[in-house]
PDB file of N, CA and C in Angstrom:
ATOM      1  N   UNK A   1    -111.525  42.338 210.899  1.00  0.00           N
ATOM      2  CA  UNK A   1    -111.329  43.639 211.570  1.00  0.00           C
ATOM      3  C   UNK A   1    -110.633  44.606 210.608  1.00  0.00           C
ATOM      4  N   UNK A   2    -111.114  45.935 210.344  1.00  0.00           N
ATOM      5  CA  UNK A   2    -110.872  47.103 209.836  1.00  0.00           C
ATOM      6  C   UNK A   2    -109.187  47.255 210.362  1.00  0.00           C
ATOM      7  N   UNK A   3    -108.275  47.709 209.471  1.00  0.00           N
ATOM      8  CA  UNK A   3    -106.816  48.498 210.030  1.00  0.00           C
ATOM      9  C   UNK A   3    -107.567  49.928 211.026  1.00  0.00           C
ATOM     10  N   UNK A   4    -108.475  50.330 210.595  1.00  0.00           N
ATOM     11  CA  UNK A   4    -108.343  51.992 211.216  1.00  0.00           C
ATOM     12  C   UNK A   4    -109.281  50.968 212.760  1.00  0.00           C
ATOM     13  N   UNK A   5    -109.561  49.928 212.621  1.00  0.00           N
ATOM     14  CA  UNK A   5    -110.650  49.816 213.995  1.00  0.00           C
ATOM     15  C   UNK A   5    -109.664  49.612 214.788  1.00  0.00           C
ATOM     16  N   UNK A   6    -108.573  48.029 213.994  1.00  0.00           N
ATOM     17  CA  UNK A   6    -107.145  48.219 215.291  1.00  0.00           C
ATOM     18  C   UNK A   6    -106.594  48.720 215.596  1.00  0.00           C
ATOM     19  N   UNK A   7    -106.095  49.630 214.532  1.00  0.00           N
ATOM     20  CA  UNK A   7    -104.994  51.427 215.411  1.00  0.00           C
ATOM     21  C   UNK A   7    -105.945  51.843 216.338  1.00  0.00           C
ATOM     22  N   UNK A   8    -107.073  52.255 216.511  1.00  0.00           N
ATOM     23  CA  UNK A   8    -107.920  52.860 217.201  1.00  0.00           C
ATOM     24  C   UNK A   8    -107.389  52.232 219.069  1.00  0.00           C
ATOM     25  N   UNK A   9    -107.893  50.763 218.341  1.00  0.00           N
ATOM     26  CA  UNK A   9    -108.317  49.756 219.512  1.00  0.00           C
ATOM     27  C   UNK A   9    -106.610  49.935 220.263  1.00  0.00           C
ATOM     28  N   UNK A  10    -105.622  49.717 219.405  1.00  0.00           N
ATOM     29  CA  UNK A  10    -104.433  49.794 219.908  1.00  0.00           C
ATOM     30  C   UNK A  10    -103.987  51.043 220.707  1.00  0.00           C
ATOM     31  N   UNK A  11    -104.481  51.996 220.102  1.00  0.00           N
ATOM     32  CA  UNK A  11    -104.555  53.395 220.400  1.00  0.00           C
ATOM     33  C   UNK A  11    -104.799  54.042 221.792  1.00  0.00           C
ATOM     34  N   UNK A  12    -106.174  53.383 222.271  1.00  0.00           N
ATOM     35  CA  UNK A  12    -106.931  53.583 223.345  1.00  0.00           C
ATOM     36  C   UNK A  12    -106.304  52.628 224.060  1.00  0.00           C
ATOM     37  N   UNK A  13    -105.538  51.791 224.235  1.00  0.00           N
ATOM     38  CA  UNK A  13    -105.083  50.773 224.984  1.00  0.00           C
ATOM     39  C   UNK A  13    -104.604  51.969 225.960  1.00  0.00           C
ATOM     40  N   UNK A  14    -103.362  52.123 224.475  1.00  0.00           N
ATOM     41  CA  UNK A  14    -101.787  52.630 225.450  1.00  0.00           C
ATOM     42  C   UNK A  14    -102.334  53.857 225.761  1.00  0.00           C
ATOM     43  N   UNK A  15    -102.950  54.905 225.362  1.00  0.00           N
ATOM     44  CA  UNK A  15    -103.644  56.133 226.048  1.00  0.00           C
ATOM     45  C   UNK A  15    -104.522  55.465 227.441  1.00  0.00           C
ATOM     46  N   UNK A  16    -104.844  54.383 227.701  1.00  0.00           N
ATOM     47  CA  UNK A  16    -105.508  53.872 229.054  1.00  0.00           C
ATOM     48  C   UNK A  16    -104.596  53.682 230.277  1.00  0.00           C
ATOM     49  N   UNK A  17    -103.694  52.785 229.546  1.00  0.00           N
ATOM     50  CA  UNK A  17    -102.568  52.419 230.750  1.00  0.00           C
ATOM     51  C   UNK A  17    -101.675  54.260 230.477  1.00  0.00           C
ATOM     52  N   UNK A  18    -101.413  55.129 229.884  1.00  0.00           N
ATOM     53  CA  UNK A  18    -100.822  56.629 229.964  1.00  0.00           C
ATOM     54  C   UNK A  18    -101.714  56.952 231.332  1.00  0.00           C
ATOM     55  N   UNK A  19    -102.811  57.191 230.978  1.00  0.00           N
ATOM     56  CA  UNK A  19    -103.741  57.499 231.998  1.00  0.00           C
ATOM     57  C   UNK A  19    -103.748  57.027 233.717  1.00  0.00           C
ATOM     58  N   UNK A  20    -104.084  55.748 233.575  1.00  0.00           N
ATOM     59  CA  UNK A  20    -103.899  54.989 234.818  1.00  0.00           C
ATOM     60  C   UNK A  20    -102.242  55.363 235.583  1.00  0.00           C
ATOM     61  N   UNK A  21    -101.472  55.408 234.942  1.00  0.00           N
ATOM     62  CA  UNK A  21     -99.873  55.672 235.407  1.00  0.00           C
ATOM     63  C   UNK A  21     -99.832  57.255 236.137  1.00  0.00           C
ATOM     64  N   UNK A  22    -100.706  57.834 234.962  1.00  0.00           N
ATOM     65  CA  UNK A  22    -100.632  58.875 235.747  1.00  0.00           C
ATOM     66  C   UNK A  22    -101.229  59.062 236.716  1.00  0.00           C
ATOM     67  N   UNK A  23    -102.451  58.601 236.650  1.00  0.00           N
ATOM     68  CA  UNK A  23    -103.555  59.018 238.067  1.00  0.00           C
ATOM     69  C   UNK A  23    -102.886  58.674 239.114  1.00  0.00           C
ATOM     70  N   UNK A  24    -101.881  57.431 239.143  1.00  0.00           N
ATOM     71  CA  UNK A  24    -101.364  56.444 240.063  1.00  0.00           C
ATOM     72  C   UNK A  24    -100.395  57.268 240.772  1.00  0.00           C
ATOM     73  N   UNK A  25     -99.898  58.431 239.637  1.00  0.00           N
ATOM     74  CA  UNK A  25     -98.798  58.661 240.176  1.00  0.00           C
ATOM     75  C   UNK A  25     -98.874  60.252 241.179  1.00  0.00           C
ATOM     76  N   UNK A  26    -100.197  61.081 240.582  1.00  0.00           N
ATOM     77  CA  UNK A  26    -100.509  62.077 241.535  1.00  0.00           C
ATOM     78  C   UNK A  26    -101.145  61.189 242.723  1.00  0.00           C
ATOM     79  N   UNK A  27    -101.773  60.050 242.859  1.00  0.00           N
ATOM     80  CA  UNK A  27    -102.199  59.840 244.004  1.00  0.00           C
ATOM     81  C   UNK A  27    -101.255  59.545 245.267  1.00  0.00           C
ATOM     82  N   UNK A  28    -100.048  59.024 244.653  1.00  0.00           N
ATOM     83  CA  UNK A  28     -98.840  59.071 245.203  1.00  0.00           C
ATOM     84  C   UNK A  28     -98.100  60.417 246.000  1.00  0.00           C
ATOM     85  N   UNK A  29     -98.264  60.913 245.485  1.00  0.00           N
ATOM     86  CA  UNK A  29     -97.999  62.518 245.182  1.00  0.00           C
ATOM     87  C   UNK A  29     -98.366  62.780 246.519  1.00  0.00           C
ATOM     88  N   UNK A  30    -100.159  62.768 246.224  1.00  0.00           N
ATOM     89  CA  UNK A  30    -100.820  63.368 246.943  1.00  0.00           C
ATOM     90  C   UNK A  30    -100.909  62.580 248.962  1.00  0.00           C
ATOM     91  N   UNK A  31    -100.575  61.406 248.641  1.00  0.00           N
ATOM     92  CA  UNK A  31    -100.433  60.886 250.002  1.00  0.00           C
ATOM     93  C   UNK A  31     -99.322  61.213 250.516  1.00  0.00           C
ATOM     94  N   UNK A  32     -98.102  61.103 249.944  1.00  0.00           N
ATOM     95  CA  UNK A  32     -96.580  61.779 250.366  1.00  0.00           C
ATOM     96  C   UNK A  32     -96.679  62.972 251.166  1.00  0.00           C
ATOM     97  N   UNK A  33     -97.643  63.958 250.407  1.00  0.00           N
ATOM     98  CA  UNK A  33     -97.536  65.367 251.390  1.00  0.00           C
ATOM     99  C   UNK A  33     -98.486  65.205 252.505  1.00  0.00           C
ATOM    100  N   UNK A  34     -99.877  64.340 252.422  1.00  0.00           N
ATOM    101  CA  UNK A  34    -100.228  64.001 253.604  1.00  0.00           C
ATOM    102  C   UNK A  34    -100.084  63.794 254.738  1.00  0.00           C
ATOM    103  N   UNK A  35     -99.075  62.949 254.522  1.00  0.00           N
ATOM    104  CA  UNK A  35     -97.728  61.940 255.079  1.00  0.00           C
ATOM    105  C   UNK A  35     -96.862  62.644 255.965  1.00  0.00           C
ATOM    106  N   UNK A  36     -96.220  64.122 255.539  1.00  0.00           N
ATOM    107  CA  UNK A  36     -95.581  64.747 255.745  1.00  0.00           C
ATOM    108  C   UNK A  36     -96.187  66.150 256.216  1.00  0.00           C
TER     109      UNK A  36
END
């Protein structure tokens, strides 16, 4: 395996789980005011 393929691969990990945390966290968001 290439260094630039694993930064990449490493890269896109933690930008995936950034992502997922966030979606997780407006959906949260968004049921709270539902809620209320």
């Amino acid at each position: 395996m290439t260094p630039i393929l694993k930064g990449a691969l490493s890269l896109g990990r933690t930008f995936g789980r950034r992502l997922i945390s966030v979606s997780s966290g407006w959906q949260r968001r968004r049921f709270t005011k539902k809620s209320r």
